[in-house]
Protein backbone atom coordinates (compact mmCIF):
# COMPACT_ATOMS: atom_id res chain seq x y z
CA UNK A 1 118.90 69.68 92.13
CA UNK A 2 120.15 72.55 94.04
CA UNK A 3 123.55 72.89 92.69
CA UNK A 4 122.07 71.74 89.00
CA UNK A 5 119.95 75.43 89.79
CA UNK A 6 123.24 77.32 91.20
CA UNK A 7 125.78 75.56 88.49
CA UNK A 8 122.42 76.73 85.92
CA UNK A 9 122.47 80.11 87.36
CA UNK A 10 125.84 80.88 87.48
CA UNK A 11 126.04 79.71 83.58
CA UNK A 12 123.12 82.52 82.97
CA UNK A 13 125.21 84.94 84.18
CA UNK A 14 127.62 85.28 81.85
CA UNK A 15 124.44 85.47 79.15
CA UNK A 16 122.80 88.11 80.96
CA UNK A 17 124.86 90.26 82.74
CA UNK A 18 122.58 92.87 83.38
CA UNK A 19 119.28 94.73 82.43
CA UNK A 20 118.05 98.58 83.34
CA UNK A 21 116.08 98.18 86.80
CA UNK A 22 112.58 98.37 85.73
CA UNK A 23 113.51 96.04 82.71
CA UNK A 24 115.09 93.53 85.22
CA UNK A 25 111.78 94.24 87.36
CA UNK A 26 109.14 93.38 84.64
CA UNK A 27 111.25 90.20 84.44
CA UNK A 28 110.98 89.12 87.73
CA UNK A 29 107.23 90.57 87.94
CA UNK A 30 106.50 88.14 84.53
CA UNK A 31 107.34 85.06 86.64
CA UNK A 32 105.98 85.97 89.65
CA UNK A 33 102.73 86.93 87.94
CA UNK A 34 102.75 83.41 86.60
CA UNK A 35 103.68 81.61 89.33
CA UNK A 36 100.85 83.48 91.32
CA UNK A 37 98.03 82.59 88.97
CA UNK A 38 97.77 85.99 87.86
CA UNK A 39 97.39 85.29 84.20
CA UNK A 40 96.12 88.48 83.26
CA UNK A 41 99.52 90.05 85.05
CA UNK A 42 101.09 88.06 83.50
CA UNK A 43 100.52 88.76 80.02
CA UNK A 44 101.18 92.19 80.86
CA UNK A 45 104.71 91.24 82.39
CA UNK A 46 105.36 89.53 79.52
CA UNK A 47 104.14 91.98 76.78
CA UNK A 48 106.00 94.57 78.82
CA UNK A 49 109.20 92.54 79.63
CA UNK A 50 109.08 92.02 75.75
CA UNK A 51 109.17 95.44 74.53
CA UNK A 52 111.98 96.11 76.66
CA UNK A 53 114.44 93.73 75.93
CA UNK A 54 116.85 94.70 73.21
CA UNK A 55 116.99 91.97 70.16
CA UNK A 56 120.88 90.06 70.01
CA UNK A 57 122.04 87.18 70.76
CA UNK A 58 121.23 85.10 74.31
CA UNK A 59 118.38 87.78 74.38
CA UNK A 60 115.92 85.87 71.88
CA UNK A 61 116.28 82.85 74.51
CA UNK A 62 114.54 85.11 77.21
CA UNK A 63 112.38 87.00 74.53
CA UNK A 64 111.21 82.94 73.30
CA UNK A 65 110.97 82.20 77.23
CA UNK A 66 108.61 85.25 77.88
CA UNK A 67 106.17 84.41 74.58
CA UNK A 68 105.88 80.74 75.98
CA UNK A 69 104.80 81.96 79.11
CA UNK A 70 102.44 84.52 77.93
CA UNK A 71 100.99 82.28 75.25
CA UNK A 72 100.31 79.61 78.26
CA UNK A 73 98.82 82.61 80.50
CA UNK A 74 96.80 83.33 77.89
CA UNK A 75 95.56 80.15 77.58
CA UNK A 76 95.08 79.55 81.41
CA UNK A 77 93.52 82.71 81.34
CA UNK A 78 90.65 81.76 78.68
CA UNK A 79 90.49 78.59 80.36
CA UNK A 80 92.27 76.41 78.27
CA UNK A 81 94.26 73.88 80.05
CA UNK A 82 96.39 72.71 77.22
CA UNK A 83 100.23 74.17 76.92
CA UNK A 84 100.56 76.18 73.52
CA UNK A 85 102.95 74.09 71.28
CA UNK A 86 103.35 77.04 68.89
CA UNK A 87 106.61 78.40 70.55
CA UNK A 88 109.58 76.66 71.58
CA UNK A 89 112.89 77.07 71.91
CA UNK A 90 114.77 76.26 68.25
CA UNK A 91 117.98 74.68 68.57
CA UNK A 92 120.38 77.32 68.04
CA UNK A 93 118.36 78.89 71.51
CA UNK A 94 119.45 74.99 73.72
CA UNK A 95 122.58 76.48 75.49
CA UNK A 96 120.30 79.06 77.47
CA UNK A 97 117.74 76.33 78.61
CA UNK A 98 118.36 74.91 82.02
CA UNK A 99 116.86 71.15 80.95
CA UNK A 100 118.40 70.22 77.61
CA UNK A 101 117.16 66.51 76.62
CA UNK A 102 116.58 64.98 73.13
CA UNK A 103 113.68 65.22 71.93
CA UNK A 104 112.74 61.47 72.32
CA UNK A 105 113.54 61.58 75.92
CA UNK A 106 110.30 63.93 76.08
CA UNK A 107 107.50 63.08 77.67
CA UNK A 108 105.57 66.21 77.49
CA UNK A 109 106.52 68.52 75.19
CA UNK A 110 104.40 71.77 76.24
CA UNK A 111 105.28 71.10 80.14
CA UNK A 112 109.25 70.85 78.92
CA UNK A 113 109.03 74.46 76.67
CA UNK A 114 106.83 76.03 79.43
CA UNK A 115 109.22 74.97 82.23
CA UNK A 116 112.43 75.50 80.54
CA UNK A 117 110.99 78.98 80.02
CA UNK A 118 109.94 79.98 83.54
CA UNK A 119 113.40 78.25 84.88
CA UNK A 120 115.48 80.88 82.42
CA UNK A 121 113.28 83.86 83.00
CA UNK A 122 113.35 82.77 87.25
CA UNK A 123 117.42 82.72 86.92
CA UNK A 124 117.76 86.02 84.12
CA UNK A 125 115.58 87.82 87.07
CA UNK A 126 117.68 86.65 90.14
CA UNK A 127 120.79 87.39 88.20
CA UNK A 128 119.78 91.15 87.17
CA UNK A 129 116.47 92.59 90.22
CA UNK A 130 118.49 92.54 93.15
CA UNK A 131 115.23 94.66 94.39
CA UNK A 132 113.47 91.14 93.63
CA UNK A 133 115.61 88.81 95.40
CA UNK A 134 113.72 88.03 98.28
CA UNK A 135 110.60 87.69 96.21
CA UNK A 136 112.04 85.46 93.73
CA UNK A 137 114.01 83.59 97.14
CA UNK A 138 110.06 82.88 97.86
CA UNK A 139 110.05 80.73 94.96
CA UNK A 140 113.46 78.46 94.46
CA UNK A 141 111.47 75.39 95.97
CA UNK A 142 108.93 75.87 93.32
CA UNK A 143 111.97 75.48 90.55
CA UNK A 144 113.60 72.75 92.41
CA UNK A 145 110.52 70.49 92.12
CA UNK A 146 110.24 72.01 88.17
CA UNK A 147 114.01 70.38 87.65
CA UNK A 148 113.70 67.31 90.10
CA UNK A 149 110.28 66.56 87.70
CA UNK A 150 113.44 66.23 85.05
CA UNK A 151 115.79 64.21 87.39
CA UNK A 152 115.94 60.71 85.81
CA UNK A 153 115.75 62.08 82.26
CA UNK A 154 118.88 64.04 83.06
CA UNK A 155 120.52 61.01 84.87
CA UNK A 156 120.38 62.90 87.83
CA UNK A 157 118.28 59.74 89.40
């Protein structure tokens, strides 16, 4: 699953070549915020990271990735323990998700949007917060065991 990650990464890049410093930080601070339990943060992040992100193209992907994870913070936050089906990434948004399956190969439809999401706004915030790297560095085993969750249904296994 490492190179799957690095080959996923190094797609991104071309996607998301860069972002002003704090935008790129309220990025990286939105998964980290999540990832930390911090729901409240991370709502913030999010709400933040939104505002800041200009609308075009592979930008909706991250915008859609940001409102899945602050709709689930919100709802881990109020102590709901159900993933929000609400928001998901449409079809047109697939290219800029790191674990594309049908949609019969699914088992879990609100883990698969909420961990597509924090997998594209991990990569989009190693790719463009240098000043985050080591943070985010912290946290690649966490989205190795997200993708290796995805092995067999990718073939991988």
């Amino acid at each position: 699953m490492e190179q799957f990650l690095t080959a996923y990464i190094n797609r991104m890049r071309d996607y998301f070549p860069g972002f002003p410093e704090a935008t790129a930080h309220e990025i990286a601070s939105a998964f980290l915020a999540f990832r930390f339990g911090l729901y409240n943060n991370a709502i913030h992040e999010c709400t933040n990271a939104l505002s800041l992100i200009p609308d075009s193209g592979s930008n909706a992907a991250l915008k859609r990735a940001l409102s899945i994870v602050r709709a689930n913070a919100t709802n881990l936050e109020n102590a709901q323990f159900t993933q929000d089906l609400t928001i998901a990434f449409p079809e047109e948004e697939r290219p800029y998700i790191a674990i594309n399956l049908p949609p019969d190969k699914v088992e879990d439809p609100g883990s698969f949007q909420l961990d597509n999401a924090l997998v594209l706004i991990y990569a989009v915030a190693l790719i463009t917060s240098p000043d985050d790297e080591e943070t985010l560095a912290e946290h690649h085993k966490f989205v190795i065991r997200l993708l290796a969750g995805y092995k067999q249904a990718l073939g991988m296994g």
